[in-house]
Protein backbone atom coordinates (compact mmCIF):
# COMPACT_ATOMS: atom_id res chain seq x y z
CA UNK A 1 -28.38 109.08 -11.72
CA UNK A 2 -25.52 110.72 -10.03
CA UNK A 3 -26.09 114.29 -11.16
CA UNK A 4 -29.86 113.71 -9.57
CA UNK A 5 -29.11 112.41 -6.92
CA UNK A 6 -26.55 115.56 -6.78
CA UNK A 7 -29.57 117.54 -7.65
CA UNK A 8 -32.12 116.44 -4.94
CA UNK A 9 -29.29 116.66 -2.47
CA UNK A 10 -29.17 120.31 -3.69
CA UNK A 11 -32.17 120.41 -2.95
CA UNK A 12 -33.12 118.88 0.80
CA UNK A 13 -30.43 120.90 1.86
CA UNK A 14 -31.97 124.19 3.08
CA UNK A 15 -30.92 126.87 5.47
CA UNK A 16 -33.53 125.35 8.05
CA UNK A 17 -30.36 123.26 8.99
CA UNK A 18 -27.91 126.35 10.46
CA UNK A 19 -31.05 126.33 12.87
CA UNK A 20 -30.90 122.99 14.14
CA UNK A 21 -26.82 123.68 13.92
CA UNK A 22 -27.09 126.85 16.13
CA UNK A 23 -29.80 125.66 19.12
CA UNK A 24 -27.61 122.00 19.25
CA UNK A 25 -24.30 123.74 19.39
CA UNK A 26 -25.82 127.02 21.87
CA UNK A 27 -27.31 123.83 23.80
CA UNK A 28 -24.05 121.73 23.93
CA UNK A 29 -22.20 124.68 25.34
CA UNK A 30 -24.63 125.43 28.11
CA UNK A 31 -24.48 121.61 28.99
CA UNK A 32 -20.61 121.50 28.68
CA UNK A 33 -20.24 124.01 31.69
CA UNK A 34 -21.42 122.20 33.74
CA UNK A 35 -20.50 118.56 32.92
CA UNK A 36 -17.99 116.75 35.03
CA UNK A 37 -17.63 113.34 33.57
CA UNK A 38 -15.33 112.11 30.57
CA UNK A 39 -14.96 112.86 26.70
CA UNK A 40 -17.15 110.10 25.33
CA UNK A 41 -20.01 110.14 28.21
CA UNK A 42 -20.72 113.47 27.41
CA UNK A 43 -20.72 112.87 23.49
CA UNK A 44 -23.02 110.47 24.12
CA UNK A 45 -24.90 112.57 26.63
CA UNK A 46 -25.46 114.80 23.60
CA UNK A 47 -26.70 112.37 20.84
CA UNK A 48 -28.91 110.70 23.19
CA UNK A 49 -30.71 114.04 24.12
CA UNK A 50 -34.33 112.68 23.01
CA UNK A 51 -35.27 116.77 23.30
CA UNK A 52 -33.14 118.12 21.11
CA UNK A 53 -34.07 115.17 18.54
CA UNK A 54 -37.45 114.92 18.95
CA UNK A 55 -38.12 118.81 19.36
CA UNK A 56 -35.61 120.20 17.03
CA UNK A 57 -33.76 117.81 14.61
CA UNK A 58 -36.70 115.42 14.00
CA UNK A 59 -38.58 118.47 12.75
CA UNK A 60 -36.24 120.11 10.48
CA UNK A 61 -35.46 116.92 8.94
CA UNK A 62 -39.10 116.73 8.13
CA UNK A 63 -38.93 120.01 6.75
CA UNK A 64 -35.92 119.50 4.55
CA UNK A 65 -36.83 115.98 3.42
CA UNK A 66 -40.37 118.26 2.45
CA UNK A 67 -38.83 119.44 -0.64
CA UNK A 68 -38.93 115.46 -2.15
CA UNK A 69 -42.65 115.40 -1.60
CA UNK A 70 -43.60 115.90 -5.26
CA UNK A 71 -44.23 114.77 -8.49
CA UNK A 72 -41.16 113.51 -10.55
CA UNK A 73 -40.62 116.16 -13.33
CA UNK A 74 -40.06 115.29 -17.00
CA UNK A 75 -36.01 115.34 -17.41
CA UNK A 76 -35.88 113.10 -14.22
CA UNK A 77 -37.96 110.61 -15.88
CA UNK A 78 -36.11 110.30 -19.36
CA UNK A 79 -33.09 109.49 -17.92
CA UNK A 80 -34.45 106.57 -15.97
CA UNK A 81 -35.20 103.30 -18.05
CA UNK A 82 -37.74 101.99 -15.02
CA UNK A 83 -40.13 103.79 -12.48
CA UNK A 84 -38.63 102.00 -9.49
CA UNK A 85 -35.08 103.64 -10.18
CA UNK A 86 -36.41 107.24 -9.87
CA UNK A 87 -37.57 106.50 -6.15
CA UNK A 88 -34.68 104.09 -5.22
CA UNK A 89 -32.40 107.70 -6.31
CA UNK A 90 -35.03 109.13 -4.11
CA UNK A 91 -34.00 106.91 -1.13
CA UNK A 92 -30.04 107.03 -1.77
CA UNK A 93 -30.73 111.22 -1.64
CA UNK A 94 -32.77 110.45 1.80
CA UNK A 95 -30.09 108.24 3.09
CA UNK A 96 -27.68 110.29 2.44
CA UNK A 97 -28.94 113.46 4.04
CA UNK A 98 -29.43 111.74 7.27
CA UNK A 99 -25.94 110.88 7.51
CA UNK A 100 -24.50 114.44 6.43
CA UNK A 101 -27.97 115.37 9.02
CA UNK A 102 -26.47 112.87 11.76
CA UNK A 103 -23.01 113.71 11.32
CA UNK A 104 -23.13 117.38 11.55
CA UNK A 105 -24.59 116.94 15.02
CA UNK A 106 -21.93 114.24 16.03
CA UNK A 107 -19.14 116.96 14.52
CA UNK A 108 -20.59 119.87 16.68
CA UNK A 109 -20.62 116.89 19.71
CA UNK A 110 -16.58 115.92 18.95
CA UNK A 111 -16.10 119.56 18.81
CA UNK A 112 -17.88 120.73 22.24
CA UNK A 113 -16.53 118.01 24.66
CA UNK A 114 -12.68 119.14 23.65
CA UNK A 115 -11.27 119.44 26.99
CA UNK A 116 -12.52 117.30 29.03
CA UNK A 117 -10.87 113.59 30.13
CA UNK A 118 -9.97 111.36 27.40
CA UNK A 119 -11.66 108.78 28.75
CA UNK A 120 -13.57 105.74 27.90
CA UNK A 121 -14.93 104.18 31.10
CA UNK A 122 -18.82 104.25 32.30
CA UNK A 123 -19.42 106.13 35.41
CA UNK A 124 -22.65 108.12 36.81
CA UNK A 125 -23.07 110.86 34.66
CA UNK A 126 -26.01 110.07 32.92
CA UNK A 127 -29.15 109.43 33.44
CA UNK A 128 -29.62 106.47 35.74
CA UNK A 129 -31.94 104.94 34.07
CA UNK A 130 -30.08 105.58 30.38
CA UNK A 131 -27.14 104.43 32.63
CA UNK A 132 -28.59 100.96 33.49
CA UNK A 133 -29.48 101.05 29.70
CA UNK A 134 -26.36 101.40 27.82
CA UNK A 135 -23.69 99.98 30.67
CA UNK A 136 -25.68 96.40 30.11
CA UNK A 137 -25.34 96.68 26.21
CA UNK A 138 -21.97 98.17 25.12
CA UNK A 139 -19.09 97.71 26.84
CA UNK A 140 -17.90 101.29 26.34
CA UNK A 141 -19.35 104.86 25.88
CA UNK A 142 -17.60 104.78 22.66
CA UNK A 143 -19.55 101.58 21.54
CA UNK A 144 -22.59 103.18 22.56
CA UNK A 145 -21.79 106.06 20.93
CA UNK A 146 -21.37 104.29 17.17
CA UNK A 147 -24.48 102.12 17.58
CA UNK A 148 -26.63 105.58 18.32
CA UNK A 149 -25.75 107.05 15.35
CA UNK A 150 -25.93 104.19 13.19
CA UNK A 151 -29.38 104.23 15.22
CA UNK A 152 -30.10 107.65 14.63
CA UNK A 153 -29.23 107.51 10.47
CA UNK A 154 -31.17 104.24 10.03
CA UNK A 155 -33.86 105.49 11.34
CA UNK A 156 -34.26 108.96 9.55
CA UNK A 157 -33.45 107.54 6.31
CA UNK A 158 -36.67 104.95 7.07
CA UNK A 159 -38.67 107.57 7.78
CA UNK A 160 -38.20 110.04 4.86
CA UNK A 161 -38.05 107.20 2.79
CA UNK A 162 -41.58 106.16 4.09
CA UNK A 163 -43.15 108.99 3.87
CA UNK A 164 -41.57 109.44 0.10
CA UNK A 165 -43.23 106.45 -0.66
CA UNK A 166 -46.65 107.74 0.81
CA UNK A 167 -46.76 110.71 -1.01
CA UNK A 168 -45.99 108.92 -4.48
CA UNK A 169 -48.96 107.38 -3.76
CA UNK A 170 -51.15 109.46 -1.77
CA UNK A 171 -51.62 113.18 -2.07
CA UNK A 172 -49.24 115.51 0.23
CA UNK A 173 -51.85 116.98 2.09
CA UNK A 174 -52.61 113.32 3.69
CA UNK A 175 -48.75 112.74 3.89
CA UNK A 176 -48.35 115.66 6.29
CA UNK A 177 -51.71 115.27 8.16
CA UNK A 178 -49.80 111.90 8.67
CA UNK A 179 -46.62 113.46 9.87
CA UNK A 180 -48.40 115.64 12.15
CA UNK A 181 -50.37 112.65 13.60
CA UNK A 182 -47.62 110.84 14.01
CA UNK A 183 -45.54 113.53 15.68
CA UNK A 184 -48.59 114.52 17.85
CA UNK A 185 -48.60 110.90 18.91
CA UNK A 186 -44.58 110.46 19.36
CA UNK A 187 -44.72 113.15 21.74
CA UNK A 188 -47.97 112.09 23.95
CA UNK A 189 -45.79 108.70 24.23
CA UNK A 190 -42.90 110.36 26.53
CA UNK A 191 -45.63 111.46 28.83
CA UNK A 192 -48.44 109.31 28.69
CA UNK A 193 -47.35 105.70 29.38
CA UNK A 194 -50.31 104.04 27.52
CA UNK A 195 -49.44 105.52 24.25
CA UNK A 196 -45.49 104.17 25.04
CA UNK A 197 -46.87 100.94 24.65
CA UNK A 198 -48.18 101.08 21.23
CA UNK A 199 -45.81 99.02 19.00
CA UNK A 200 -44.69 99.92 15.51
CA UNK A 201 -46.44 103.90 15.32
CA UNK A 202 -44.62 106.08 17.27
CA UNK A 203 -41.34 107.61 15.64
CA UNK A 204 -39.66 107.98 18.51
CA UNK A 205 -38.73 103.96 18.44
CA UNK A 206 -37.00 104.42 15.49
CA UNK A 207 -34.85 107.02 16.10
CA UNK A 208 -33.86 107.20 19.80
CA UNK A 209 -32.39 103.51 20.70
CA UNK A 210 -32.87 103.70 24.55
CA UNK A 211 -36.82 104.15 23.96
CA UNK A 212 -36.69 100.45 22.93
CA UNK A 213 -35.05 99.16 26.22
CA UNK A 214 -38.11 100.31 27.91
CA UNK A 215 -41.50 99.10 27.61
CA UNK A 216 -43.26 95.70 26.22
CA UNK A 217 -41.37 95.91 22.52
CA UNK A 218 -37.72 95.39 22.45
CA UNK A 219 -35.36 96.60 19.90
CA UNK A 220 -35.57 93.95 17.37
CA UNK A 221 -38.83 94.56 17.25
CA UNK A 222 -38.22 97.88 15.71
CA UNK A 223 -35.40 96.58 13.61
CA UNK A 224 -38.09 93.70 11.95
CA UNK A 225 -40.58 96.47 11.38
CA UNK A 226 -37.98 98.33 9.58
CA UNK A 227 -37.32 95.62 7.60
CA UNK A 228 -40.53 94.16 6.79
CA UNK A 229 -41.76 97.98 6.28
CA UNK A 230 -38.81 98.45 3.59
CA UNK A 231 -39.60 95.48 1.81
CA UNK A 232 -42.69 95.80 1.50
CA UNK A 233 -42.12 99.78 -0.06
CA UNK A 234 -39.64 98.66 -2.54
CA UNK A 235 -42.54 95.65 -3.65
CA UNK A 236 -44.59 98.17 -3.78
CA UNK A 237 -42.84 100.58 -6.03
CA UNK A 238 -41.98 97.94 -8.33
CA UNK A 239 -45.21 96.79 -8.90
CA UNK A 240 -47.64 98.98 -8.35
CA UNK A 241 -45.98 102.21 -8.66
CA UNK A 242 -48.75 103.41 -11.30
CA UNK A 243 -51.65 103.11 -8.74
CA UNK A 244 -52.96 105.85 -7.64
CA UNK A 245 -56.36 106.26 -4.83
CA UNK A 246 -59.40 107.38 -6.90
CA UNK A 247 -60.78 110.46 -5.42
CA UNK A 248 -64.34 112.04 -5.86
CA UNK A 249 -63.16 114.99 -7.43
CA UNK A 250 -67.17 116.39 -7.88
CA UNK A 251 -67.14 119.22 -6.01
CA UNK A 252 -70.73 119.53 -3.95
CA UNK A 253 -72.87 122.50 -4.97
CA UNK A 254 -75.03 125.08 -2.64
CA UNK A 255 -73.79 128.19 -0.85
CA UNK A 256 -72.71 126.29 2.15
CA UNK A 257 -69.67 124.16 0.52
CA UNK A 258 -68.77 127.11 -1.46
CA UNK A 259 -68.16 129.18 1.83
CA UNK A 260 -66.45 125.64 3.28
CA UNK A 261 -64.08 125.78 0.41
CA UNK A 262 -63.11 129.65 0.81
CA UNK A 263 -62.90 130.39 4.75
CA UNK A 264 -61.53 126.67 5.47
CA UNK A 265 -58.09 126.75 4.29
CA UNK A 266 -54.84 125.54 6.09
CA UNK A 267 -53.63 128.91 6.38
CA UNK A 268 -56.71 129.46 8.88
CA UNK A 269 -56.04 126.52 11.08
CA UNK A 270 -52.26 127.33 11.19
CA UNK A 271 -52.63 130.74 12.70
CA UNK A 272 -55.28 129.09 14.86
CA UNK A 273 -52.93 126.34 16.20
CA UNK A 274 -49.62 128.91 16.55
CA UNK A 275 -51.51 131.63 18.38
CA UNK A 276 -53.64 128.98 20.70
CA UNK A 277 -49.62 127.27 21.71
CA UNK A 278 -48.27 130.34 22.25
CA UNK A 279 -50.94 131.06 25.02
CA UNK A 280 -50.81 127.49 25.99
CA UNK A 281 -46.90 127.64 26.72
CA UNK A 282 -47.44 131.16 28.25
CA UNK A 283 -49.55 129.27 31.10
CA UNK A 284 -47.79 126.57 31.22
CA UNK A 285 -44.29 127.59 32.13
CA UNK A 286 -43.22 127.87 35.38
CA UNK A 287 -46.06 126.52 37.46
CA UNK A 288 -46.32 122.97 38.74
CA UNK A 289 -50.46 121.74 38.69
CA UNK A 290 -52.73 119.71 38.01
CA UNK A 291 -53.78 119.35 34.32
CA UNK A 292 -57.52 120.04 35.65
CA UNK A 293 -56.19 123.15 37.61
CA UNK A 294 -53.95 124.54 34.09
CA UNK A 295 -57.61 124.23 32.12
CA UNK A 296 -59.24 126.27 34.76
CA UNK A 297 -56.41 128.76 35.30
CA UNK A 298 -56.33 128.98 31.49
CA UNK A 299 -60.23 129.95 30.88
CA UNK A 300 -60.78 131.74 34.65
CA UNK A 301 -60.33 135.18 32.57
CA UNK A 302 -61.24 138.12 35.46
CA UNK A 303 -64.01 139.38 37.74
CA UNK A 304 -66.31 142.30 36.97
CA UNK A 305 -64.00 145.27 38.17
CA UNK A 306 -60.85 143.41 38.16
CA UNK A 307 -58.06 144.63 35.70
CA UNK A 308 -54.92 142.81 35.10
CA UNK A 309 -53.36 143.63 31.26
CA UNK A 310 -51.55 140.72 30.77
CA UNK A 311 -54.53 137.88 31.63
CA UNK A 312 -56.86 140.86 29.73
CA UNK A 313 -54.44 140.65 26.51
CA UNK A 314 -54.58 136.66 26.84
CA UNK A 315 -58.36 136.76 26.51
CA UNK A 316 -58.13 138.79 23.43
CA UNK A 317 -55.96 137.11 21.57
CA UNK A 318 -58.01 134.05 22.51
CA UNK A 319 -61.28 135.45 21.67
CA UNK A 320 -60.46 138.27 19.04
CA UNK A 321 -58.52 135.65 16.68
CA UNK A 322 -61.59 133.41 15.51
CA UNK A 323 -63.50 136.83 15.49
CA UNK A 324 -60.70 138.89 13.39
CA UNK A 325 -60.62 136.24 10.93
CA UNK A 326 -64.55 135.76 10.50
CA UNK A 327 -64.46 139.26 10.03
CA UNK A 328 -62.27 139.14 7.17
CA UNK A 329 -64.30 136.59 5.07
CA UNK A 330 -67.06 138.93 5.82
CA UNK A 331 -65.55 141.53 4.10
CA UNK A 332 -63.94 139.78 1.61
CA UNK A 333 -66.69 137.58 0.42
CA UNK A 334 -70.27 138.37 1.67
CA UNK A 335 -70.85 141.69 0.38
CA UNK A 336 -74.27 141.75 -1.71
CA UNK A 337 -72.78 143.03 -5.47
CA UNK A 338 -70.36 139.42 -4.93
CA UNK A 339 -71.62 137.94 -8.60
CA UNK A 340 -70.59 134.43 -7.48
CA UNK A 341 -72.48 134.87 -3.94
CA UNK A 342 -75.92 135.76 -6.64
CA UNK A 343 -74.89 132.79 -9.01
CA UNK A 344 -75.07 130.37 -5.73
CA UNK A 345 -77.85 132.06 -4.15
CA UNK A 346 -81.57 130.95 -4.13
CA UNK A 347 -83.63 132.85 -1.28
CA UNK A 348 -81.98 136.00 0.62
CA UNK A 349 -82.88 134.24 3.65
CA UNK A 350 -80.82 131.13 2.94
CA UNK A 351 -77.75 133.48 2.55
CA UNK A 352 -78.15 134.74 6.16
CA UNK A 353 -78.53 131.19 7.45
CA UNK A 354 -75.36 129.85 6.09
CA UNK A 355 -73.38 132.29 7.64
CA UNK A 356 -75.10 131.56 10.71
CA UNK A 357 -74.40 127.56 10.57
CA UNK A 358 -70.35 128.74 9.84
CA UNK A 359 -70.57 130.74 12.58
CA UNK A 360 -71.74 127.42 14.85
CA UNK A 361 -68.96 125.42 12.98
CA UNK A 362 -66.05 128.30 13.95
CA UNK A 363 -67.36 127.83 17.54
CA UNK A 364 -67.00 124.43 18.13
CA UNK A 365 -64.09 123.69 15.83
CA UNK A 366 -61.97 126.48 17.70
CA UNK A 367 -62.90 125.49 21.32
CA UNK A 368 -62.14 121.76 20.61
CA UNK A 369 -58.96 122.47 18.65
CA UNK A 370 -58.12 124.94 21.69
CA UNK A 371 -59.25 122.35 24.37
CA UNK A 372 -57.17 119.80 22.39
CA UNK A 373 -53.78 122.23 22.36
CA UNK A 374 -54.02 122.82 26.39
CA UNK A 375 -53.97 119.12 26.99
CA UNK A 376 -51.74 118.37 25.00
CA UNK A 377 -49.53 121.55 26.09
CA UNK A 378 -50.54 120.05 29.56
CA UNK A 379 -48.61 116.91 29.04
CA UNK A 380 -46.42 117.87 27.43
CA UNK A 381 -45.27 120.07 30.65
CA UNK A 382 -45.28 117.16 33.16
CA UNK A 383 -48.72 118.25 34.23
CA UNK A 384 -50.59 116.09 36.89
CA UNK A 385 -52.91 113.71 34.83
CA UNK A 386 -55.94 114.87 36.82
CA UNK A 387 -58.97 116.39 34.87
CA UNK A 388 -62.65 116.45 36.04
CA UNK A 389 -64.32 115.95 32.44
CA UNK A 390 -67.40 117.62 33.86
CA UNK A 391 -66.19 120.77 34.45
CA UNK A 392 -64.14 120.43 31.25
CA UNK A 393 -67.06 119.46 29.32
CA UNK A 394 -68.69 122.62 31.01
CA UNK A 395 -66.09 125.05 29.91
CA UNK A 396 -66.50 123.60 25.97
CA UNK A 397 -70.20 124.37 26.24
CA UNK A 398 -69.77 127.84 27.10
CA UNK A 399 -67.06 128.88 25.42
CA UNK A 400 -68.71 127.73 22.15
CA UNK A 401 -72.10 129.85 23.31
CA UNK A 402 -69.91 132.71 24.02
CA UNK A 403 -67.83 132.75 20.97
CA UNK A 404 -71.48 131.80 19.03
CA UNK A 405 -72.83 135.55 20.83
CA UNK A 406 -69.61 137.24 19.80
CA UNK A 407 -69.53 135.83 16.38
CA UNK A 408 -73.23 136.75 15.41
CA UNK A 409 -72.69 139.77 16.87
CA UNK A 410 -70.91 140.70 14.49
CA UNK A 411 -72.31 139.32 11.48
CA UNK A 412 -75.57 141.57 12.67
CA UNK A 413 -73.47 144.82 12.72
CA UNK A 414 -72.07 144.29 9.53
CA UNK A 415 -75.34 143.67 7.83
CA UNK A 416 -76.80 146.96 9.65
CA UNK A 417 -73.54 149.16 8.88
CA UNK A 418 -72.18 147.51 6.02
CA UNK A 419 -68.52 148.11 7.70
CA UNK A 420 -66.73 144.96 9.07
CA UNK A 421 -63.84 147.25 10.74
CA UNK A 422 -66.24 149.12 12.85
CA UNK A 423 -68.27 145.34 13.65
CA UNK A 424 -65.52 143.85 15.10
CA UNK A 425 -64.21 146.76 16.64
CA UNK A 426 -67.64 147.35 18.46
CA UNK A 427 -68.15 143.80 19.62
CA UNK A 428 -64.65 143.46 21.54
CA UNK A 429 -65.34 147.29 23.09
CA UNK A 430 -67.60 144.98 24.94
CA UNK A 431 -65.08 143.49 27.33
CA UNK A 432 -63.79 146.50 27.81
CA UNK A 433 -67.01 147.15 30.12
CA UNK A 434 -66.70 144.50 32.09
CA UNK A 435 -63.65 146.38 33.82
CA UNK A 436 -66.66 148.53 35.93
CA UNK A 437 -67.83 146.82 39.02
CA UNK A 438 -71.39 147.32 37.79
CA UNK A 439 -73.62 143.56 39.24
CA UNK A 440 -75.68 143.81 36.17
CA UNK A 441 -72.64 143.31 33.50
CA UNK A 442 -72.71 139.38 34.52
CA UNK A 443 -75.48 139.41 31.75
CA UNK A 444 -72.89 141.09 29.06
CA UNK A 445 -72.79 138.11 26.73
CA UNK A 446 -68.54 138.96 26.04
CA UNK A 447 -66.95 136.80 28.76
CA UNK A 448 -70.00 134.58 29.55
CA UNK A 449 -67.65 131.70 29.10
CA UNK A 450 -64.79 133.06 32.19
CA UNK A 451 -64.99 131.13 34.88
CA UNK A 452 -64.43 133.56 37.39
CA UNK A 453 -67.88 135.36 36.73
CA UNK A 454 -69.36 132.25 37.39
CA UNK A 455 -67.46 132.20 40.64
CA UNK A 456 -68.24 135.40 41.39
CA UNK A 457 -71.83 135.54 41.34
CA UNK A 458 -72.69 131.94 42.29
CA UNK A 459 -74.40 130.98 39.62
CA UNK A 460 -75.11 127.89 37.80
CA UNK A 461 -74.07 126.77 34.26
CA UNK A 462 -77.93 127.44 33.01
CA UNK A 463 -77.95 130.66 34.84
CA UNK A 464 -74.67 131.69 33.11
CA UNK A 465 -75.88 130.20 29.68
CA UNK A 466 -79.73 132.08 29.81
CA UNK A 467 -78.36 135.40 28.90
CA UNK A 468 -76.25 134.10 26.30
CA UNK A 469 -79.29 132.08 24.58
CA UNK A 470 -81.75 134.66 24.84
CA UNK A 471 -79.24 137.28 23.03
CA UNK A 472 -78.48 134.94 20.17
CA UNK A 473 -82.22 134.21 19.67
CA UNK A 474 -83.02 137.68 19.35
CA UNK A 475 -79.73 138.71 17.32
CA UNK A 476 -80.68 135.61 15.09
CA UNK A 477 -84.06 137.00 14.44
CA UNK A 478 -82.88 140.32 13.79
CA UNK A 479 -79.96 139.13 11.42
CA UNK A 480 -83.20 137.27 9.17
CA UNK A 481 -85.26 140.06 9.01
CA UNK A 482 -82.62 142.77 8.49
CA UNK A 483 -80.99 140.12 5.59
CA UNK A 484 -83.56 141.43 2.97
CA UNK A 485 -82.82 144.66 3.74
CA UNK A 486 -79.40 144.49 3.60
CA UNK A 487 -79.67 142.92 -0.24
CA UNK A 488 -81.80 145.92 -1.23
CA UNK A 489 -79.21 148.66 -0.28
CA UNK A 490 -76.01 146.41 -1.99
């Protein structure tokens, strides 16, 4: 057991920890210079940094303890004489990380607040409210300091060993649609004060002690859910460690789920999700709002005649990335000599209407997911929690009609030119017109969903919307009368 345990060890550790080495210690140095308080305040000052753990460590810890989600190979299990002794090595190899994981980060604290008074008195250099905190539990900074990173490797080692356990028995697709979940949800409960109060879920409790002197819960709360939680893992693992959930694994038949299962993969929503943040932060930073005003600043786009390249470049990156990658499953997968788009076909027409309902399902999926990032982006920036859910309901509506328009678009040019390059290239040369002050470009269906056209011309949502219906009718109609055509040539 030792040499696996040696093994695993090997193995969680990853160079994804000199990153969470380098931002602490670059962090710790910028706080340092301008610290005036004692040795141990400002060690503790660093371990209690809820950023740094929830944003950084908590993160790569999920990374590194990653590597453990899988099945246990064949030499692992002929050394072990029961099932239950493969995960308890498991959870030894977890519990031990987080306290070479913890202790690197106290290390790089020791090391950082050399210099400063050897002291080991409370006085007002924390936070006031982490003040009132720890000065009415521990008597010293230094007590304070131990119990936080007993906190800190208690609580990692639960969690990795949890979510061990879950994907023994679940797959580890739903283990990290859990972890994301759950880290969604840890970080809505620093901002939003209803999800603080949910007991037992968020992470955040059982990693960062002062989040349990706030709030309904107390700490021993979290310390019985730990234990309960444990128990019940190890029972668990001893007696049922052969179950496993039984999963439909027919696969449903017809040219629509065979499209799902191609253009649907997690690769898709990733580079959705990291290029929708990185406009999200971009529009966050600096600028103090309302979470209402962010959504509308973040969809206004630009008048007809107005040019501004960095709020044009945000729109197409926003726009062009749904299109771009629809554009590529085009090409790589609806061409008419595809033998397994023949095998799966029955009528020509039915071909042209399932890329028409994915085209629907791109829409809404992407504005949602995109609706979902900026509030939670929104929050996460101290945003004013003030949204009219009209007007955001508005902005949903006809941003999924726009990106609809832009989508079948160019589905229609590819089936007339049988080139997806010069499709997409065509349909974004469309905002490029709307840079002429010309009145009737208002009805150019690329950027019927800005905000500041509707602005501009006074219109109403259906006046905005009419032009954008009427051109997908008739591009739908064309798209099932040119489909035939476009089997014939091949």
């Amino acid at each position: 057991m030792k040499m696996l345990i040696q093994q695993h060890l090997k193995l969680v550790m990853t160079k994804s920890l000199l990153l969470v080495v380098i931002i602490f210690a670059l962090t710790a140095v910028a706080d340092r210079k301008t610290y005036e308080g004692n040795f141990s305040l400002f060690v503790l000052h660093l371990m209690t940094n809820h950023y740094i753990i929830i944003f950084i460590m908590t993160p790569v810890f999920f990374l590194c303890v990653s590597k453990l989600y899988t099945m246990p190979r064949m030499f692992e299990l002929i050394r072990m004489k029961k099932f239950y002794r493969f995960m308890f090595m498991r959870w030894v190899t977890i519990t031990l990380f987080s306290t070479v994981f913890v202790g690197i980060i106290g290390m790089i604290s020791l090391v950082v607040s050399i210099g400063l008074p050897m002291r080991n008195d409370w006085h007002s250099s924390l936070d006031a409210d982490m003040m009132q905190y720890y000065m009415g539990t521990f008597s010293s900074p230094l007590q304070g300091i131990l119990y936080t990173v007993l906190f800190l490797v208690t609580g990692y080692s639960f969690i990795g060993c949890t979510f061990v356990t879950m994907a023994h028995f679940f797959s580890r697709k739903a283990t990290y649609f859990c972890i994301v979940f759950l880290y969604i949800l840890m970080i809505l409960s620093i901002k939003v004060p209803w999800v603080e109060k949910i007991p037992f879920i968020t992470i955040n409790r059982y990693i960062v002690l002062h989040h349990n002197y706030s709030g309904d819960y107390p700490l021993w709360w979290t310390l019985i859910a730990i234990v309960i939680l444990s128990l019940l893992q190890i029972f668990c693992i001893v007696q049922f460690w052969h179950w496993t959930p039984a999963y439909p694994k027919k696969l449903k038949k017809g040219l629509f789920y065979y499209y799902t299962r191609i253009f649907w993969i997690p690769r898709l929503v990733l580079v959705w999700c990291a290029s929708l943040v990185i406009l999200a932060v971009t529009k966050a930073i600096f600028s103090e709002e309302t979470l209402n005003e962010y959504v509308i600043r973040f969809f206004y786009g630009l008048p007809l005649g107005s040019i501004h390249v960095m709020t044009w470049l945000e729109q197409m990156i926003y726009i062009g990335t749904p299109i771009y990658m629809f554009s590529i499953f085009l090409q790589s997968w609806c061409h008419p000599r595809n033998m397994a788009l023949f095998i799966r076909i029955r009528k020509k027409s039915i071909w042209g209407t399932t890329v028409l309902g994915h085209i629907l399902l791109v829409a809404v999926v992407y504005v949602v997911l995109s609706v979902a990032i900026l509030l939670l982006v929104g929050i996460s920036f101290d945003k004013i929690l003030m949204i009219d859910w009209h007007l955001l309901t508005y902005v949903i509506l006809i941003k999924i009609l726009e990106l609809c328009c832009m989508l079948t678009l160019v589905f229609l040019l590819f089936i007339v030119t049988n080139r997806v390059t010069w499709s997409f290239l065509a349909s974004m040369s469309l905002y490029l017109l709307n840079v002429f002050p010309v009145s009737w470009l208002s009805y150019n269906v690329a950027g019927i969903g800005q905000l500041a056209r509707i602005e501009e011309m006074g219109r109403t949502m259906l006046d905005m919307s009419s032009s954008g219906f009427i051109a997908l009718i008739c591009m739908i109609g064309i798209i099932k009368w040119k489909t035939y055509k476009y089997f014939e040539r091949g």
